[in-house]
N, C-alpha and C. Protein backbone atom coordinates (compact mmCIF):
# COMPACT_ATOMS: atom_id res chain seq x y z
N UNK A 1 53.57 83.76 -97.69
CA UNK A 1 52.59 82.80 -97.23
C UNK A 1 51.70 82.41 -98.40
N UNK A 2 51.35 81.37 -98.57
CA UNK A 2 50.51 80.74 -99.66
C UNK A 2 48.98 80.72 -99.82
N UNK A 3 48.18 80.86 -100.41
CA UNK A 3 46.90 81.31 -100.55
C UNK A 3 46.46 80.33 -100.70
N UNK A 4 45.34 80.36 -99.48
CA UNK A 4 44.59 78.88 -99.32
C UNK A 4 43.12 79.54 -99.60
N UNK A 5 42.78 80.26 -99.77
CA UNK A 5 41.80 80.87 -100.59
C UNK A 5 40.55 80.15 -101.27
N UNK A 6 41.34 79.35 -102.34
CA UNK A 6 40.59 78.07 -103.30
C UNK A 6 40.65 76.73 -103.02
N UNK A 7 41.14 77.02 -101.97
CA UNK A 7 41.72 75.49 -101.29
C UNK A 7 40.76 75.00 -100.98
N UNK A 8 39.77 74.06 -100.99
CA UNK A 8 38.71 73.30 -101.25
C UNK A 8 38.62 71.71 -99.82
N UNK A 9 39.42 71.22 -100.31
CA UNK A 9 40.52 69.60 -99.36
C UNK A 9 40.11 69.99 -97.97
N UNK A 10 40.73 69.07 -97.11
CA UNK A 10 40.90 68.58 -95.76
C UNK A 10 41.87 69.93 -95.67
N UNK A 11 41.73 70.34 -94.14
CA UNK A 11 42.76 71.25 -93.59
C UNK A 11 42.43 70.88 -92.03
N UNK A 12 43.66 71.92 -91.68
CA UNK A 12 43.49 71.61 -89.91
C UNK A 12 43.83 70.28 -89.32
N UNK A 13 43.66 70.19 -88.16
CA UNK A 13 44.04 69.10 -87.31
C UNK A 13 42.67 67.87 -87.64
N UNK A 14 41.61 68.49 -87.70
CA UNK A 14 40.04 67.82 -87.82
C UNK A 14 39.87 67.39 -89.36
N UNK A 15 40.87 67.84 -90.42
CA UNK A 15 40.40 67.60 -91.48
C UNK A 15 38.88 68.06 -92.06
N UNK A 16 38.88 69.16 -91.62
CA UNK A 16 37.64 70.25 -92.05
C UNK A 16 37.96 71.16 -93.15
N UNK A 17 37.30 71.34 -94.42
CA UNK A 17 37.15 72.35 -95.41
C UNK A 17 37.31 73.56 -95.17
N UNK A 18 38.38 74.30 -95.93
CA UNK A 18 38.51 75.60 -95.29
C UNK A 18 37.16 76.44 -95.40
N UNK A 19 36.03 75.90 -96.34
CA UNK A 19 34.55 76.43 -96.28
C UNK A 19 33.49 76.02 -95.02
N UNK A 20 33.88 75.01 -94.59
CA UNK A 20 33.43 74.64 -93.64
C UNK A 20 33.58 75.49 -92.41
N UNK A 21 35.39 75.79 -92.41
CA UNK A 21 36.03 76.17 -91.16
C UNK A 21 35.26 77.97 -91.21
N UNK A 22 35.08 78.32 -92.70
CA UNK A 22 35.00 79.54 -92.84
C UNK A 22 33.27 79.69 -92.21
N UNK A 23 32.48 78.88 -92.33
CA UNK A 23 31.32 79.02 -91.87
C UNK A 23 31.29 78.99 -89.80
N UNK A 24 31.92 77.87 -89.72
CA UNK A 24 32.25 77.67 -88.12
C UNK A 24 32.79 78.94 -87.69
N UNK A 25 33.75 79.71 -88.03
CA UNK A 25 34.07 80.96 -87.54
C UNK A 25 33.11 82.23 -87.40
N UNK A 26 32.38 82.25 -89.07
CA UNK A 26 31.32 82.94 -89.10
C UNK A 26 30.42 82.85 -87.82
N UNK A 27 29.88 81.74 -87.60
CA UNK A 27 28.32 81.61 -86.89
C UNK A 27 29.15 81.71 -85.16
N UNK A 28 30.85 81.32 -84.83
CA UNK A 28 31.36 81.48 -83.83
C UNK A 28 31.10 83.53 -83.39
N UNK A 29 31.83 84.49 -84.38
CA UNK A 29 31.54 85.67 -84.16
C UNK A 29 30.45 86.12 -84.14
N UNK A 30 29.41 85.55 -84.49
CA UNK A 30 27.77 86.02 -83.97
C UNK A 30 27.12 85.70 -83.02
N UNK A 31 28.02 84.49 -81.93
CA UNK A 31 27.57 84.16 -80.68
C UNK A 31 28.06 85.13 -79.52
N UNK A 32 26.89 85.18 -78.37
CA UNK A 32 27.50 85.78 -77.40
C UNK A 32 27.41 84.92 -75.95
N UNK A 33 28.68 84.74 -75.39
CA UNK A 33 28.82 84.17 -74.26
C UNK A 33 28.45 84.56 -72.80
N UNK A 34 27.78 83.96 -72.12
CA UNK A 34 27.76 84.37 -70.69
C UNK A 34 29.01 84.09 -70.02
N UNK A 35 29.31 84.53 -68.69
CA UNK A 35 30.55 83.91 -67.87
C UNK A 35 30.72 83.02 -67.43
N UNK A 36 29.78 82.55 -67.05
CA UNK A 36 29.62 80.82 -66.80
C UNK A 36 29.40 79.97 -68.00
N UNK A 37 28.61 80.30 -68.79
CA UNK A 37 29.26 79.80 -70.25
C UNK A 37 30.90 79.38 -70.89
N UNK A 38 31.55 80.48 -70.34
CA UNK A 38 32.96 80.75 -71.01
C UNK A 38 33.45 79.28 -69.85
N UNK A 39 33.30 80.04 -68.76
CA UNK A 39 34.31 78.76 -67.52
C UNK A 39 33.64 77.32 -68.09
N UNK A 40 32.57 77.07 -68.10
CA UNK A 40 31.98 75.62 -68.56
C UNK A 40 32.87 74.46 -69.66
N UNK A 41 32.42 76.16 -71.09
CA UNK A 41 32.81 75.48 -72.40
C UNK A 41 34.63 75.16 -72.40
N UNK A 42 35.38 75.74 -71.47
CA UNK A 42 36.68 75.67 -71.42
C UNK A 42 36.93 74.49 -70.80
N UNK A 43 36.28 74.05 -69.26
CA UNK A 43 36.56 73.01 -69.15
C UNK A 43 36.15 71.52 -69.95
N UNK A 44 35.15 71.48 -70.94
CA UNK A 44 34.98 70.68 -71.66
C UNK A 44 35.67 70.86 -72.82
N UNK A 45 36.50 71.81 -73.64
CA UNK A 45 37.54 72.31 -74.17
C UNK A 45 38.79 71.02 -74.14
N UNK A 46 38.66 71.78 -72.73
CA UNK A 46 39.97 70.34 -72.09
C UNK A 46 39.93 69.07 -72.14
N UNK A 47 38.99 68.57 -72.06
CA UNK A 47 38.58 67.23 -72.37
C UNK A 47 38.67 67.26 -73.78
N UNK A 48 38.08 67.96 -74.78
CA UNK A 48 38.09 67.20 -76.37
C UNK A 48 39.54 67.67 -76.52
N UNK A 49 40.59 68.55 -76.03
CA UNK A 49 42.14 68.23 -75.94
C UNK A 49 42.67 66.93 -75.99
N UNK A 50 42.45 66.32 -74.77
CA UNK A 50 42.87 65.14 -74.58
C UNK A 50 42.48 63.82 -75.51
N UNK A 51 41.00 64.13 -75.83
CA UNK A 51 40.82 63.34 -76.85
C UNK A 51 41.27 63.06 -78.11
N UNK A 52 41.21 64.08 -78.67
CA UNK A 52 41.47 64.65 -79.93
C UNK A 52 40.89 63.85 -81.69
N UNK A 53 39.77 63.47 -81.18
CA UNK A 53 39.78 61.77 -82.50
C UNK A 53 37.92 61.95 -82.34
N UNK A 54 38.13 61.87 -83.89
CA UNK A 54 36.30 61.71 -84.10
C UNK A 54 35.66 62.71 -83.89
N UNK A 55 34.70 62.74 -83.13
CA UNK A 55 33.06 63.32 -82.59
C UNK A 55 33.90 64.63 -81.51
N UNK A 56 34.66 64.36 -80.94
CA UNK A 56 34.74 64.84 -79.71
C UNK A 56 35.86 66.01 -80.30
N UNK A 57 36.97 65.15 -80.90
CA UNK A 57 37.35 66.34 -81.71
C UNK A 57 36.91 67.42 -82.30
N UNK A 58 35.46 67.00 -83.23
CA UNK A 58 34.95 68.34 -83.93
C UNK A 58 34.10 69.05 -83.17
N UNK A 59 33.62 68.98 -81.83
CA UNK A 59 33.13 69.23 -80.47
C UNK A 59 34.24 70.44 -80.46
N UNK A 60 35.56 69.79 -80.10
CA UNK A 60 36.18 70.73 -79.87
C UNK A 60 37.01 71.84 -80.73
N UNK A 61 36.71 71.94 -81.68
CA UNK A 61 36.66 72.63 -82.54
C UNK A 61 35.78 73.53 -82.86
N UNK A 62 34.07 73.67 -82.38
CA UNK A 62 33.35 74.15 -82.62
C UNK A 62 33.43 75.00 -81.24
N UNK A 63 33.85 74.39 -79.66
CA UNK A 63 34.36 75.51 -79.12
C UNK A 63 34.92 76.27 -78.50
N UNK A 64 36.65 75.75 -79.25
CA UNK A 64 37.53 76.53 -79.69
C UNK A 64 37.33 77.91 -80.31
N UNK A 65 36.70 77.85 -81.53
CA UNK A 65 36.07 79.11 -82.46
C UNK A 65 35.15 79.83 -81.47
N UNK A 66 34.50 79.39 -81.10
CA UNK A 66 33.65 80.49 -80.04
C UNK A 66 34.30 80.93 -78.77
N UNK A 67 35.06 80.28 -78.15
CA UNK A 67 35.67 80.83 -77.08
C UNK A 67 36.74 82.02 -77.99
N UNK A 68 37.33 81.81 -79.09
CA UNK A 68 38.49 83.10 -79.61
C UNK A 68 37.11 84.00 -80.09
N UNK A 69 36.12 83.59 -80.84
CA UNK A 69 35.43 84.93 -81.38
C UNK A 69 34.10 85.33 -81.02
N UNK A 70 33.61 84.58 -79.96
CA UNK A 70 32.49 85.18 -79.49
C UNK A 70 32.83 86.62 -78.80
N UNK A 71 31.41 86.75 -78.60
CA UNK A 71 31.18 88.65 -77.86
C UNK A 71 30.99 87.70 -76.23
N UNK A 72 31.54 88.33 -75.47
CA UNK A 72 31.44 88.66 -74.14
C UNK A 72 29.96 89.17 -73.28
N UNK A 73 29.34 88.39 -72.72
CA UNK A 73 28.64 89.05 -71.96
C UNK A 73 28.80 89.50 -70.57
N UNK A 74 28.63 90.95 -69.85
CA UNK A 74 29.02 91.14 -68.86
C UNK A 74 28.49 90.28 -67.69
N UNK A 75 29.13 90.93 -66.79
CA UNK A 75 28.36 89.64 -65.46
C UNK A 75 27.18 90.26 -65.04
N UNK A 76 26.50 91.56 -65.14
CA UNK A 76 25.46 92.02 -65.17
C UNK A 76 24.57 92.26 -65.75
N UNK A 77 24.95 91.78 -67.32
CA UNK A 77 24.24 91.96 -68.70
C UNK A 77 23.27 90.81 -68.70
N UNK A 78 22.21 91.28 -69.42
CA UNK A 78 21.17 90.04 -69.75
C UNK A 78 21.14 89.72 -70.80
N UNK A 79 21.47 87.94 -70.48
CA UNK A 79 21.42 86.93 -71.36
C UNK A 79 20.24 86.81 -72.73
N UNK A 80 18.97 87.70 -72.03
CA UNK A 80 17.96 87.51 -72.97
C UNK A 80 18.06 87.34 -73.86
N UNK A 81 17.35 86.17 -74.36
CA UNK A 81 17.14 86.07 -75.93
C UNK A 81 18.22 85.08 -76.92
N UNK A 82 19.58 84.92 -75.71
CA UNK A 82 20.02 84.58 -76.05
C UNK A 82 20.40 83.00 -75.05
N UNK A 83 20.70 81.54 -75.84
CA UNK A 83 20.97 80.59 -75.58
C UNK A 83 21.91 80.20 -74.67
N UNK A 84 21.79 80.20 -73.64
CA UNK A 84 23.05 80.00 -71.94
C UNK A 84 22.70 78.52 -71.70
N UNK A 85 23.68 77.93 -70.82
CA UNK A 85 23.72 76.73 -70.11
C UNK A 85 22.47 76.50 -69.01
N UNK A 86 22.17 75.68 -69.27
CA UNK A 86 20.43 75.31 -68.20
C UNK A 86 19.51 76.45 -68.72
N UNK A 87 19.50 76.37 -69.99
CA UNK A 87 18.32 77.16 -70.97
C UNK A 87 17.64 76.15 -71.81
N UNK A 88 16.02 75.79 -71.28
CA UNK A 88 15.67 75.31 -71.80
C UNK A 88 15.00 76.35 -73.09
N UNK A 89 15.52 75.14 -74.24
CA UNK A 89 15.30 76.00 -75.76
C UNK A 89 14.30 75.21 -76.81
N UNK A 90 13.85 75.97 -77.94
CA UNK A 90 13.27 75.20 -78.96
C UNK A 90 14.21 75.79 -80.11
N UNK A 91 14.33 74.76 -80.82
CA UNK A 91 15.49 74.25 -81.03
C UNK A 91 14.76 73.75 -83.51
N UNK A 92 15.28 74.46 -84.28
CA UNK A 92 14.46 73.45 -85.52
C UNK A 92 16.20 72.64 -86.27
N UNK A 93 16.52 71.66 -87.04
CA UNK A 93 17.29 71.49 -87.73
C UNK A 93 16.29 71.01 -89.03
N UNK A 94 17.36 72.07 -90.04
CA UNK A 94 16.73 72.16 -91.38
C UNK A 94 15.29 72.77 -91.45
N UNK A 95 15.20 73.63 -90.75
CA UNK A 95 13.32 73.99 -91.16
C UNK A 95 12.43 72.49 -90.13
N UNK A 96 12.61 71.92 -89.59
CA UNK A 96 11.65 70.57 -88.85
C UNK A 96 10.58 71.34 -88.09
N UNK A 97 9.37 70.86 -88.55
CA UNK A 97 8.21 71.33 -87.84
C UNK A 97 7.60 70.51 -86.59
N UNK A 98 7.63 70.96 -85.72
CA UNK A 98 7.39 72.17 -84.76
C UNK A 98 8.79 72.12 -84.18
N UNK A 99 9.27 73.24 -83.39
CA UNK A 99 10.33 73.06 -82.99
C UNK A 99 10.67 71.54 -82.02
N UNK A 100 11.77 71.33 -81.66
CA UNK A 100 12.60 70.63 -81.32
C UNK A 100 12.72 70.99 -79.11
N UNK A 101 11.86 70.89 -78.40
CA UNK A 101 12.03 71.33 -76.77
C UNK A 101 13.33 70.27 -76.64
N UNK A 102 13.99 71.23 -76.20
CA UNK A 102 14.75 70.52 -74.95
C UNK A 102 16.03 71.93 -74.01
N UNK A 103 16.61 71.36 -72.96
CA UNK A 103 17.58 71.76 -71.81
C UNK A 103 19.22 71.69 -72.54
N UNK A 104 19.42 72.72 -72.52
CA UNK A 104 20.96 72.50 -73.06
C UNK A 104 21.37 72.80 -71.67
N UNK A 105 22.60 71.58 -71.54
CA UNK A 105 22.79 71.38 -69.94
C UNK A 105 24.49 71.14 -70.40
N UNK A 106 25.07 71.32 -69.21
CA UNK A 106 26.81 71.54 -68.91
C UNK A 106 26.87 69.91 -68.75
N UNK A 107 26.20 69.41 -68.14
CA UNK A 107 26.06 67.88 -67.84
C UNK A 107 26.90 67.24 -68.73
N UNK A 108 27.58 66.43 -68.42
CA UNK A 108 28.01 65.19 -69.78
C UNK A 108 27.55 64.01 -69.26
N UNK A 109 26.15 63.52 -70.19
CA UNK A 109 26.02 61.91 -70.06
C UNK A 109 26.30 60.97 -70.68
N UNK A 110 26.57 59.82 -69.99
CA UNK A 110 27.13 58.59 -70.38
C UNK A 110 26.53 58.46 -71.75
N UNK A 111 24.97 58.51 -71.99
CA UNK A 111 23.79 57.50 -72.63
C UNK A 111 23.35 59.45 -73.05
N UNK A 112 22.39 59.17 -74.12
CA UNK A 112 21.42 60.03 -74.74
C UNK A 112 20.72 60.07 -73.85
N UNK A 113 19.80 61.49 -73.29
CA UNK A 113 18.86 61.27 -71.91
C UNK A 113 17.72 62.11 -73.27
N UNK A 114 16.83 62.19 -72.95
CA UNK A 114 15.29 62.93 -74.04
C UNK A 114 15.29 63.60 -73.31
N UNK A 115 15.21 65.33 -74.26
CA UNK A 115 15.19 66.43 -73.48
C UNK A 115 15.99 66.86 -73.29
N UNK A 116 17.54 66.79 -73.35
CA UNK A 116 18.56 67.40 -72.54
C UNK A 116 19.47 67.15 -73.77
N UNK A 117 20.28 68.36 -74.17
CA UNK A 117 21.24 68.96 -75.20
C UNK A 117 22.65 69.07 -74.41
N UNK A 118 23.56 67.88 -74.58
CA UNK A 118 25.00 68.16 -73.46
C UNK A 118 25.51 69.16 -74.39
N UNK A 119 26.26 70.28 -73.60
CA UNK A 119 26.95 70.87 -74.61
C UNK A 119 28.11 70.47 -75.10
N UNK A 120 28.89 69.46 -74.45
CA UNK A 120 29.52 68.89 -75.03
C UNK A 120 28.76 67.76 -75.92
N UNK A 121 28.27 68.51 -76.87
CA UNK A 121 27.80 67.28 -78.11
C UNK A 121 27.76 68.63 -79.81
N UNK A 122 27.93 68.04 -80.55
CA UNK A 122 27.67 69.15 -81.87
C UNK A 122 26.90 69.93 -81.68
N UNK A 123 25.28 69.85 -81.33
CA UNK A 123 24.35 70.61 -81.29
C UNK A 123 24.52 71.34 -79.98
N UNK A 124 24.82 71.06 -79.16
CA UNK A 124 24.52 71.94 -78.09
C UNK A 124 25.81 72.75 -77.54
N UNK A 125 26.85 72.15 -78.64
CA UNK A 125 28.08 73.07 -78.83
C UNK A 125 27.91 74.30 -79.87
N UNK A 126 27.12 73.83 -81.04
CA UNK A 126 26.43 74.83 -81.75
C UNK A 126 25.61 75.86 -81.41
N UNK A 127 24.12 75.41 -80.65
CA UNK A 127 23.70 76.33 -79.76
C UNK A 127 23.90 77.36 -78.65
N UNK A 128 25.27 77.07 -77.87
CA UNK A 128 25.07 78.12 -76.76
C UNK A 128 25.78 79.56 -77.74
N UNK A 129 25.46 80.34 -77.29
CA UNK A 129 25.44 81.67 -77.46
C UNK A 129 24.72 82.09 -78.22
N UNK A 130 23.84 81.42 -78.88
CA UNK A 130 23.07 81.63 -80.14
C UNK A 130 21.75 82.47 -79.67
N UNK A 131 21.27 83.34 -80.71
CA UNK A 131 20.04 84.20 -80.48
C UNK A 131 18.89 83.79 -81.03
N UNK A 132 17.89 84.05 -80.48
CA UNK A 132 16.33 83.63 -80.81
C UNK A 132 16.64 84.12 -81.81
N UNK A 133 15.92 83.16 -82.93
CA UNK A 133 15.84 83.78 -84.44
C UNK A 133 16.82 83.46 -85.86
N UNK A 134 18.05 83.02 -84.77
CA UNK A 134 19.46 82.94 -85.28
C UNK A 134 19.70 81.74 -86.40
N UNK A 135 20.05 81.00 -87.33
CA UNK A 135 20.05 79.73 -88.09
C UNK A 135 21.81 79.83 -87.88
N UNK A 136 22.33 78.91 -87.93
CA UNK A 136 23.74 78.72 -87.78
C UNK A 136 24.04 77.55 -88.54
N UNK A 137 25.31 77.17 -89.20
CA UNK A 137 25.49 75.92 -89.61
C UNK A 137 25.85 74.58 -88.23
N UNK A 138 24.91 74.00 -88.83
CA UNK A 138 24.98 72.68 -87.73
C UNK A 138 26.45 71.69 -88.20
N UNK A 139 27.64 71.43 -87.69
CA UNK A 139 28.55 70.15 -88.29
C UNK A 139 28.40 69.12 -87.78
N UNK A 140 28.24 68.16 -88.53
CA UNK A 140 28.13 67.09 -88.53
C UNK A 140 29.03 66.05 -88.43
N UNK A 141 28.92 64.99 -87.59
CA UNK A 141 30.16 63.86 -87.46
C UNK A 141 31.09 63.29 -88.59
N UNK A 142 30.86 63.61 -89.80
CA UNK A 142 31.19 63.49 -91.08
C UNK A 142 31.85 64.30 -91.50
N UNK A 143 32.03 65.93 -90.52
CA UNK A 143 32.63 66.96 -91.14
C UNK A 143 31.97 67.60 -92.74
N UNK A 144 30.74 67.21 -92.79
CA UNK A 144 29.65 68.22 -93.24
C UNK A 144 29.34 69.30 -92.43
N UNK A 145 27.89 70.20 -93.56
CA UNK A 145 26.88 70.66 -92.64
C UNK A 145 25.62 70.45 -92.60
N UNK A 146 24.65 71.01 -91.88
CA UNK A 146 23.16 71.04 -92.07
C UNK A 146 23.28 72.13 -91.81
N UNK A 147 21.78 72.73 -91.29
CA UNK A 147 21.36 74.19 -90.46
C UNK A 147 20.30 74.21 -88.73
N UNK A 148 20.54 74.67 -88.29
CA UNK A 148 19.73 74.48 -86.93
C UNK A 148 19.46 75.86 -86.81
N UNK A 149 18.51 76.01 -86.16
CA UNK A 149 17.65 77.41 -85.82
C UNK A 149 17.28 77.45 -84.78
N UNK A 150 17.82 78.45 -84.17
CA UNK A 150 16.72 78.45 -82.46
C UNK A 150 15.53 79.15 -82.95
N UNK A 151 14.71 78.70 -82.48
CA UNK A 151 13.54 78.83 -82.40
C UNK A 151 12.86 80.01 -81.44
N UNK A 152 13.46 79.26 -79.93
CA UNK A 152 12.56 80.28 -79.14
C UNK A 152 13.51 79.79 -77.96
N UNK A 153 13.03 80.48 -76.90
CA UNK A 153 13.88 80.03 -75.18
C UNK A 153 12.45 80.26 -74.65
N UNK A 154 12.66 79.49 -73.32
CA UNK A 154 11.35 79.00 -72.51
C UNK A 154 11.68 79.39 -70.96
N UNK A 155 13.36 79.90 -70.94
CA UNK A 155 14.08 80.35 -69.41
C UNK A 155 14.87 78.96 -69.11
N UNK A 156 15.64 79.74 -67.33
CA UNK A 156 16.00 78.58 -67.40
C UNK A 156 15.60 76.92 -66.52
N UNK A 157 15.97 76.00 -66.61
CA UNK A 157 15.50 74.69 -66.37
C UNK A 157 14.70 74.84 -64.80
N UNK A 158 15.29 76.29 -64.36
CA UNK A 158 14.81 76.49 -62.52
C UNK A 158 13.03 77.41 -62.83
N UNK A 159 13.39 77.81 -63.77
CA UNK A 159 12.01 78.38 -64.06
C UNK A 159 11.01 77.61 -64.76
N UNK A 160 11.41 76.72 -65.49
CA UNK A 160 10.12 75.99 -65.83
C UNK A 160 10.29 74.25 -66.01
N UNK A 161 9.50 73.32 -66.47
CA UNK A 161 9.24 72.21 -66.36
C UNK A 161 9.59 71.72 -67.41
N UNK A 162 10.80 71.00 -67.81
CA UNK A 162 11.49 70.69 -69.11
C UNK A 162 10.09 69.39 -69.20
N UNK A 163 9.56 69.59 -70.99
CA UNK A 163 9.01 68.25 -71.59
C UNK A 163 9.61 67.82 -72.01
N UNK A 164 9.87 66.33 -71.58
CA UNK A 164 10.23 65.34 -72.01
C UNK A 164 10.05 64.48 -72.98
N UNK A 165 10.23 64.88 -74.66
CA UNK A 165 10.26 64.73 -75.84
C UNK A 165 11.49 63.83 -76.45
N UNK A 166 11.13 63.32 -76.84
CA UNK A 166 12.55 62.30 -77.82
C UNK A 166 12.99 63.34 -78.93
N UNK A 167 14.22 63.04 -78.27
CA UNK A 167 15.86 64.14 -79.49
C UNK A 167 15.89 63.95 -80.90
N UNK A 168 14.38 64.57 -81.63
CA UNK A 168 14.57 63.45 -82.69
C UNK A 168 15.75 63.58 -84.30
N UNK A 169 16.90 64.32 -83.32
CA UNK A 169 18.40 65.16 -84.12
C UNK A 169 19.49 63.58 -83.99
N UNK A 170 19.24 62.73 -82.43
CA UNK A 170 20.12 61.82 -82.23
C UNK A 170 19.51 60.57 -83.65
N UNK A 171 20.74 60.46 -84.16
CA UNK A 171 21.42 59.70 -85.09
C UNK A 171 21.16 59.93 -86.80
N UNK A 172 20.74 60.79 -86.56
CA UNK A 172 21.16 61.85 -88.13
C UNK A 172 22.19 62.49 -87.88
N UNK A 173 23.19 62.12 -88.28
CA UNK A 173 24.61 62.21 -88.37
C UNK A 173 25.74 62.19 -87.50
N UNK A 174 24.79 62.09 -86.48
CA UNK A 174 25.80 61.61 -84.75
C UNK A 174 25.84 63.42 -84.34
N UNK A 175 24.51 64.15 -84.47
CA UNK A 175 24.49 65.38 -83.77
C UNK A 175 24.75 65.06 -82.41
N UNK A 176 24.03 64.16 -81.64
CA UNK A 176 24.34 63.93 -80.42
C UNK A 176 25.37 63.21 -80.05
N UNK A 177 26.24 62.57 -78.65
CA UNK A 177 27.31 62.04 -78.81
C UNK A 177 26.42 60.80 -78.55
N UNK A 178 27.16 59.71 -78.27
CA UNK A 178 26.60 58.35 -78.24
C UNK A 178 27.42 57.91 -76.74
């Protein structure tokens, strides 16, 4: 087998850097999944299948890697601390002061809504499983990176009163989908 090692170029189906891919795997094995997490991100899985082109592709790529290498959370284990579906979160990309409020939601909308992180989108495919505290590489529609940081969790959307703040991540680099 041939040593892709120094291999630098396009690889994969997405045309992602094997440094790239090597970071996406990284920040994938430091996430931990809830169970309803896992059933969610699979069926939106299926969808960037079918797609396979652009935005939605590298969607599904980001979680692909977390469904093979995330940690498991039991069905009795607590999520604390850590980033689940209908968790409203604060959220920084690149160091941005003050954090970033919003709902990372299973939802897929048509349109950008303020406040609400689909997880089918880069960022909020990036975020779930992620831990207070955590910085992860953010990818970008370009097949770059940045960095995003959770910040903090606030519970979930049934426990408190999502503010309604403008996403101000949508259209620096197509984090959000369109």
């Amino acid at each position: 087998m041939k040593d892709m090692s120094e291999h630098r170029g396009p690889v994969g189906p997405n045309d992602l850097s094997v440094e790239v891919m090597g970071r996406l795997h990284w920040a994938a094995r430091r996430s931990w999944l809830a169970p309803q997490d896992v059933d969610m991100m699979q069926r939106h899985l299926e969808h960037c299948e079918t797609q396979r082109s652009g935005v939605t592709a590298l969607i599904g790529e980001i979680l692909r890697q977390k469904l093979s290498q995330a940690g498991r959370l039991g069905a009795e284990a607590s999520s604390e601390g850590i980033a689940t579906g209908n968790t409203v979160l604060g959220y920084r990309l690149c160091g941005d002061q003050p954090p970033i409020i919003a709902r990372l939601s299973y939802r897929v909308r048509l349109r950008e809504e303020p406040g609400v992180v689909p997880l089918r989108s880069l960022l909020g495919a990036t975020l779930i499983g992620m831990a207070v505290g955590e910085t992860a590489p953010l990818l970008l529609s370009d097949g770059s990176l940045t960095e995003v940081t959770l910040s903090d969790l606030h519970g979930s959307a049934r426990e408190c009163r999502v503010v309604r703040l403008p996403v101000a991540a949508a259209g620096r680099g197509g984090i959000l989908p369109a």
